[in-house]
Protein backbone atom coordinates (compact mmCIF):
# COMPACT_ATOMS: atom_id res chain seq x y z
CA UNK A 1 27.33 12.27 -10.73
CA UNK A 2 26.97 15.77 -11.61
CA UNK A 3 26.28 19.12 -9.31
CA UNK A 4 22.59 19.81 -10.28
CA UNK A 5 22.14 23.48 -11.82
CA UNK A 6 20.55 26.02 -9.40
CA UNK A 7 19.04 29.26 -10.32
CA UNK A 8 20.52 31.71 -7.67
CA UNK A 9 17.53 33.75 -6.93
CA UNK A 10 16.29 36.20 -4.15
CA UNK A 11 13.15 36.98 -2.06
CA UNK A 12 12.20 39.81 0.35
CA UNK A 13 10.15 39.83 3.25
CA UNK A 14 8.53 42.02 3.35
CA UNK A 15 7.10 43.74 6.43
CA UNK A 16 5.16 46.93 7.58
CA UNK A 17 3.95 48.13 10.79
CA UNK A 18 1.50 46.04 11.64
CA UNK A 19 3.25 43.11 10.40
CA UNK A 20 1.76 42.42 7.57
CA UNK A 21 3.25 40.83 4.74
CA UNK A 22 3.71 42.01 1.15
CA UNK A 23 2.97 38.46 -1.27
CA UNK A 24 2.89 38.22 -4.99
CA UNK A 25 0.87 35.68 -6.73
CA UNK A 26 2.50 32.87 -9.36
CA UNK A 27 0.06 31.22 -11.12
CA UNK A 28 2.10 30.11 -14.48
CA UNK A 29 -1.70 27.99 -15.66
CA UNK A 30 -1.07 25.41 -12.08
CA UNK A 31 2.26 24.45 -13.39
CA UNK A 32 3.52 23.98 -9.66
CA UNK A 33 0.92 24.13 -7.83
CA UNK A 34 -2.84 24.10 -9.04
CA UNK A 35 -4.42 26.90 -8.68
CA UNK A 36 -0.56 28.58 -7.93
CA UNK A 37 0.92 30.01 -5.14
CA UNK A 38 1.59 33.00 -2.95
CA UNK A 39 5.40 33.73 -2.54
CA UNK A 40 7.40 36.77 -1.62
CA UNK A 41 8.25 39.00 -3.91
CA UNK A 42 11.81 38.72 -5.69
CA UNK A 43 13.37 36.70 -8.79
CA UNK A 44 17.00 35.20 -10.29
CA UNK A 45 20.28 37.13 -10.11
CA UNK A 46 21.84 38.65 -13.01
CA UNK A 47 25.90 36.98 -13.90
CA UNK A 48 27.83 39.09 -12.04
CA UNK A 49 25.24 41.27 -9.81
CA UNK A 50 25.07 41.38 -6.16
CA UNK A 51 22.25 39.65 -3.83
CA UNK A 52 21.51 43.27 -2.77
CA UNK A 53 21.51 44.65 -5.79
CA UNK A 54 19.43 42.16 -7.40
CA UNK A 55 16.84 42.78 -4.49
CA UNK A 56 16.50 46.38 -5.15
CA UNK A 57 15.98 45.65 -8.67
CA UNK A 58 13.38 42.50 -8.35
CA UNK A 59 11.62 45.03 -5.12
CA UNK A 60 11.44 47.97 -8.00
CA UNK A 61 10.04 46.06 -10.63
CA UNK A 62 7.77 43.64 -8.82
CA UNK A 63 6.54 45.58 -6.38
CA UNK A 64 7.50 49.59 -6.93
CA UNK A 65 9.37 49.89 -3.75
CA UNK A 66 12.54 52.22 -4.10
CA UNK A 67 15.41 52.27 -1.58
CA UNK A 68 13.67 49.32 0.42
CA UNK A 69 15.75 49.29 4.12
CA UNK A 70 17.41 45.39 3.64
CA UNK A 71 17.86 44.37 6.92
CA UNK A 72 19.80 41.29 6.36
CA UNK A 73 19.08 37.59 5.36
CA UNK A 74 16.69 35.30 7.32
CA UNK A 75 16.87 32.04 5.60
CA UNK A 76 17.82 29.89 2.45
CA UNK A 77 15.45 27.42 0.57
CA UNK A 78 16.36 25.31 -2.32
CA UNK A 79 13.39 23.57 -4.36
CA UNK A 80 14.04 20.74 -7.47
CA UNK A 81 12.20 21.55 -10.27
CA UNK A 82 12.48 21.94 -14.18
CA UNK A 83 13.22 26.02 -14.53
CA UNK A 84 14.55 27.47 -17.84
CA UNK A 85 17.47 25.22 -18.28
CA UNK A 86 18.15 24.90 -14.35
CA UNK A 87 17.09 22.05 -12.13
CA UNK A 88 16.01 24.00 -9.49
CA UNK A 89 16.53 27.33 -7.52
CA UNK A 90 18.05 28.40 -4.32
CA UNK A 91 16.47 31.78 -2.76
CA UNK A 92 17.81 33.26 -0.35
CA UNK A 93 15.26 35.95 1.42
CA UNK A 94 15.95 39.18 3.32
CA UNK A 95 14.07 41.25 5.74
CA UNK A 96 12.85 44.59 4.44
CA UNK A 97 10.86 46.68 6.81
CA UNK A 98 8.71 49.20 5.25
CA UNK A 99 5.39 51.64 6.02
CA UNK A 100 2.79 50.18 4.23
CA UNK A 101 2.76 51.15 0.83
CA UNK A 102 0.27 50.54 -2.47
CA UNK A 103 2.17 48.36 -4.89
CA UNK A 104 2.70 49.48 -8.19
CA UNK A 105 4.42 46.95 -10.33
CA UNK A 106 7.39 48.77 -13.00
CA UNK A 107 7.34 45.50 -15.85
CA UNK A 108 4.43 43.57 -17.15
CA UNK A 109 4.02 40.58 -14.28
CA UNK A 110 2.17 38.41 -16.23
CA UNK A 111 5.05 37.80 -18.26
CA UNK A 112 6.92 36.41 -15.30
CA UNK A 113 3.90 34.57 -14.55
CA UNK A 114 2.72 36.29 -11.78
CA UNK A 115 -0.80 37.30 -11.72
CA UNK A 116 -1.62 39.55 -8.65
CA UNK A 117 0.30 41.53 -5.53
CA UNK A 118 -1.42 41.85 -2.11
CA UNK A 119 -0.52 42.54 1.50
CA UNK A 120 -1.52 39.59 3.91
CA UNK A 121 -2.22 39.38 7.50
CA UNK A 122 -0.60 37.19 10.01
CA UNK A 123 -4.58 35.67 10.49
CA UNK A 124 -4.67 35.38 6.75
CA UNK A 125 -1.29 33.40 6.78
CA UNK A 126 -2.11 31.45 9.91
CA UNK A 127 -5.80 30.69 7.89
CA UNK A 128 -3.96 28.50 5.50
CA UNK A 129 -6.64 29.38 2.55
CA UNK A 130 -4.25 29.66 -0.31
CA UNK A 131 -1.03 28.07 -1.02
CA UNK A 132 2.46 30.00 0.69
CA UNK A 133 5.70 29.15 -0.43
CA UNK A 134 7.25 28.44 1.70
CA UNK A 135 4.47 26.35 2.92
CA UNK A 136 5.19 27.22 6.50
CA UNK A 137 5.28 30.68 5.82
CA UNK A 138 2.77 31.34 9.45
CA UNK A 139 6.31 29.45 10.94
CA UNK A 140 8.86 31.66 9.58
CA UNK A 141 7.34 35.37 10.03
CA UNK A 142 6.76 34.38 13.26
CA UNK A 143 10.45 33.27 13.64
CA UNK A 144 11.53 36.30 12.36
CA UNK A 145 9.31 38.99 14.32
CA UNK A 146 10.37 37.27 17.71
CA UNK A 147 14.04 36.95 16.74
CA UNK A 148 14.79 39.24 14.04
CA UNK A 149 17.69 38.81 11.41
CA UNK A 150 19.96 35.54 12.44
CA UNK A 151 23.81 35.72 12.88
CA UNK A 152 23.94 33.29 9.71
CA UNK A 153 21.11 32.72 7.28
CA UNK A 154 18.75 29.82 8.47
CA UNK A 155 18.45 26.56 5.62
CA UNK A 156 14.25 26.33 5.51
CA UNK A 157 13.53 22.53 4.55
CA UNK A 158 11.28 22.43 0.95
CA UNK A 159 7.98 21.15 2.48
């Protein structure tokens, strides 16, 4: 039996001061979800580059943030799924606090298949209109505002 191939990728979450959460849309025409999904912000890792460095990058490009304060990693989820020659992806996600800011994407989204970038509400997440990935999204920022960044990185089950 072969090790399946996982796309190393990473996510932020990402916070401001009223703990809201920064959330990019991927729609890629329902292919995961119909309708798509709401995720947070991030992408695959380069051969050779660092999870830290890879943020920076993905937060730049997606998002516009520069010199984003990483404050560690808060958990790991690994999905199954047909990706680019992969058979699934692992993302890790780290904590970024920030003021709020107006996002102002540096590469053409919609190439990446991501159609829009908003700031959500703990109401809005706990509301359960749209699709979150992780599903449980409302679960985990809470997790995370009452305990902050864990000793090791949490696994997050694929629900």
């Amino acid at each position: 039996m072969t090790e399946p191939r996982l796309r190393q990728a990473v996510r932020a979450l990402v916070i401001d001061d009223d703990d809201h959460v920064l959330l990019v849309h991927f729609d890629a025409e329902g292919r995961w979800v119909p309708g798509g999904f709401w995720s947070c912000p991030g992408g695959g890792m380069e051969p050779g580059e660092e999870p830290e460095a890879a943020l920076r990058r993905e937060l730049w490009e997606e998002v516009g943030l520069a010199d984003p304060d990483v404050q560690g990693a808060v958990w790991r989820l690994t999905r199954f799924f047909e990706l680019h020659g992969f058979d699934g992806q692992t993302d890790v996600t780290y904590l970024v606090r920030t003021p709020r800011f107006e996002p102002r994407p540096q590469v053409d989204l919609e190439a990446e298949g991501v159609s829009g970038v908003r700031w959500f509400s703990p109401a809005e997440l706990a509301q359960g209109a749209v699709t979150f990935s992780p599903r449980d999204l409302e679960d985990q920022l809470a997790r995370v505002l009452a305990d902050g960044v864990p000793a090791e990185v949490r696994e997050i089950p694929a629900i």
